[in-house]
Protein backbone atom coordinates (compact mmCIF):
# COMPACT_ATOMS: atom_id res chain seq x y z
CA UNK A 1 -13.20 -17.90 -13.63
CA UNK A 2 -9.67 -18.57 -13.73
CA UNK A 3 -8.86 -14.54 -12.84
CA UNK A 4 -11.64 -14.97 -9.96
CA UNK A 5 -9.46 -18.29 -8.42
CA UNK A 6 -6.30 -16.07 -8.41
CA UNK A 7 -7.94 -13.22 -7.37
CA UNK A 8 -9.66 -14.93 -4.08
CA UNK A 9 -6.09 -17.01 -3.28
CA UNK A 10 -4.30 -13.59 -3.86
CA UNK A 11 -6.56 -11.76 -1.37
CA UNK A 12 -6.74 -14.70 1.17
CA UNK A 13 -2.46 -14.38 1.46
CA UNK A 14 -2.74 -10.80 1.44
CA UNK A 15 -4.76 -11.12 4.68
CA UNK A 16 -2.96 -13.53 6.16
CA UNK A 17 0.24 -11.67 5.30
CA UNK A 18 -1.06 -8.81 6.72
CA UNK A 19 -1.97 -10.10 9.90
CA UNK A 20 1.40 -11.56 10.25
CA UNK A 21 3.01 -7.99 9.48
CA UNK A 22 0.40 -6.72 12.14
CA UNK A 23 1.83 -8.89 14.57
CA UNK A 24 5.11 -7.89 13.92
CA UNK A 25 4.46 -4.04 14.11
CA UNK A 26 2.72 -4.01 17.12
CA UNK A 27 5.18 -4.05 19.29
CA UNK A 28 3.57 -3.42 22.57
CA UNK A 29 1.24 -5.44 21.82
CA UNK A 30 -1.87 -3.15 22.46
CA UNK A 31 -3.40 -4.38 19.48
CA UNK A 32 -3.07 -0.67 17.94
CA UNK A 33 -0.44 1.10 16.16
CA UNK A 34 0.15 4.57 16.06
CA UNK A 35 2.60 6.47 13.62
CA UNK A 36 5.51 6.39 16.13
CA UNK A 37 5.30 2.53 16.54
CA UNK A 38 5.12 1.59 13.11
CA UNK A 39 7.86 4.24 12.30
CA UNK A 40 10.36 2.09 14.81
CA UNK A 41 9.08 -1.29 13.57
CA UNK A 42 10.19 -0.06 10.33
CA UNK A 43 13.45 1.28 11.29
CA UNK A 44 14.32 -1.54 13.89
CA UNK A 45 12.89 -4.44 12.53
CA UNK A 46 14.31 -5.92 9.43
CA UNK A 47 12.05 -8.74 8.71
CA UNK A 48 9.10 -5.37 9.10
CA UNK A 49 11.47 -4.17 6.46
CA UNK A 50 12.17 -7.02 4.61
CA UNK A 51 7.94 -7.74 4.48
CA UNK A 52 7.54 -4.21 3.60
CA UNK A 53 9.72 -4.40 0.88
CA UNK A 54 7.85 -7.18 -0.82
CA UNK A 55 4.14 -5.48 -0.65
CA UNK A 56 3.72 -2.93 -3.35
CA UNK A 57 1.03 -1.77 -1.36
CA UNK A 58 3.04 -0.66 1.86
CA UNK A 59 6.34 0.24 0.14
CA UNK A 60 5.21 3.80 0.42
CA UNK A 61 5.40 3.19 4.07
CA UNK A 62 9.37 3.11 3.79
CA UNK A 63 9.84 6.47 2.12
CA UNK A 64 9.57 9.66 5.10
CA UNK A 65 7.98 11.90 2.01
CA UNK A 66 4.78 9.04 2.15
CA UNK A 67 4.97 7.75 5.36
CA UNK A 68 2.38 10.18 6.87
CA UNK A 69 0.32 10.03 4.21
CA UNK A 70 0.21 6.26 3.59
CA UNK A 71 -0.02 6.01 7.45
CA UNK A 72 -3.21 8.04 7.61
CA UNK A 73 -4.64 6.13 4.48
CA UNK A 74 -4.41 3.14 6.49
CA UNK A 75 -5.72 4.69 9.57
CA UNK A 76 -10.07 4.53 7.93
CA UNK A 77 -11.29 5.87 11.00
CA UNK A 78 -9.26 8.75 11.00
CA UNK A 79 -8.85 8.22 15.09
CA UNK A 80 -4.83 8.58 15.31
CA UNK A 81 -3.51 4.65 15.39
CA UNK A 82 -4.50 1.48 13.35
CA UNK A 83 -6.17 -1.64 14.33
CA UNK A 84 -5.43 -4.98 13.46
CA UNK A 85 -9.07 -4.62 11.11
CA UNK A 86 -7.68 -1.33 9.62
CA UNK A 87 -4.85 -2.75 8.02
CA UNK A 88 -5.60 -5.83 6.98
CA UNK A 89 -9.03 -3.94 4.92
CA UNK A 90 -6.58 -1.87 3.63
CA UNK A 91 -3.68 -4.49 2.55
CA UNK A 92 -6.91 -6.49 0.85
CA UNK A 93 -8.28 -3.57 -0.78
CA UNK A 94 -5.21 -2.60 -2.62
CA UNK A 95 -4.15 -6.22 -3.28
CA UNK A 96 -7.79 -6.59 -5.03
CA UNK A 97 -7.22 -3.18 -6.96
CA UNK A 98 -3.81 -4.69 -8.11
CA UNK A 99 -4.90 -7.93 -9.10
CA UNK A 100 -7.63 -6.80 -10.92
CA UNK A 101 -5.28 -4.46 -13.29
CA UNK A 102 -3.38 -7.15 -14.02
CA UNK A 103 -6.06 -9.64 -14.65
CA UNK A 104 -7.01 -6.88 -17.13
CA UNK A 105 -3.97 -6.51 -18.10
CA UNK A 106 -3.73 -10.23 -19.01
CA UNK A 107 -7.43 -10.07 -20.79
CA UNK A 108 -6.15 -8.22 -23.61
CA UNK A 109 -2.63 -8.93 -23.68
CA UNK A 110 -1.45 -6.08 -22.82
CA UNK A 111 -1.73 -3.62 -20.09
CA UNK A 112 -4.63 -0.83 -20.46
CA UNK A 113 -3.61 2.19 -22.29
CA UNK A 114 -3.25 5.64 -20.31
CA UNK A 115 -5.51 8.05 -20.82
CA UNK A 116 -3.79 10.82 -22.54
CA UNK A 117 -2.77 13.46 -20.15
CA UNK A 118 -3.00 17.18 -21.73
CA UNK A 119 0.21 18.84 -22.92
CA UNK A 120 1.67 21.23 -20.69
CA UNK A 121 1.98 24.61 -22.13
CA UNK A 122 5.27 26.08 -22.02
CA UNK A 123 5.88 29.58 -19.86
CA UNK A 124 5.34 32.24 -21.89
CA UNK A 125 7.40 34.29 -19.44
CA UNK A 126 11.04 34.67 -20.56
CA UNK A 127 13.71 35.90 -18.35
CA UNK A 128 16.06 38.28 -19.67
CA UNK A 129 19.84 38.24 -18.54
């Protein structure tokens, strides 16, 4: 019950925090934002950056390698721009996955165990000098 409270108040400023960022991003106010606006927020706008920062979920958004990617994540209706509905669903979403890790994290005392990735084989192709 407890993980459920935290859960629920961690979503609720998620949302909230993502409508605020929303605000912020939009800045001609259309109520959309395509890649080149949010790009500019987040080059021009250091509290953008500074909110950014703080959200694990959109730090991708500040690297140009995940930008596009992380932009079109975010973008559910694959139409080219992000509403204000877009981005908060995907903010919560993530927060929810997040929270839940750690709440399971927390249930056992420790976080969950990988699951063993298979060893890489090494090149059997040897170059010769």
């Amino acid at each position: 019950r407890a993980h459920r409270e935290k859960e629920t108040a961690g979503v609720a400023a998620a949302a909230a925090g993502a409508h605020e960022l929303f605000q912020m991003l939009d800045l001609n106010g259309d109520g959309a934002l395509d890649a080149l606006e949010m790009m500019t927020a987040l080059q021009d706008v250091d509290e953008v950056v500074d909110f950014v920062k703080a959200s694990p979920e959109l730090r991708p958004l500040l690297s140009k390698a995940s930008f596009m990617s992380t932009f079109k994540a975010i973008d559910l209706d694959e139409g080219g721009s992000v509403d204000r509905t877009e981005f908060v669903s995907y903010i919560v979403e993530l927060t929810k996955k997040r929270l839940r890790t750690v709440a399971a994290a927390d249930d056992n005392g420790q976080p969950q165990p990988k699951q063993p990735q298979p060893k890489k084989k090494k090149s059997s192709i040897c170059s010769v000098s």
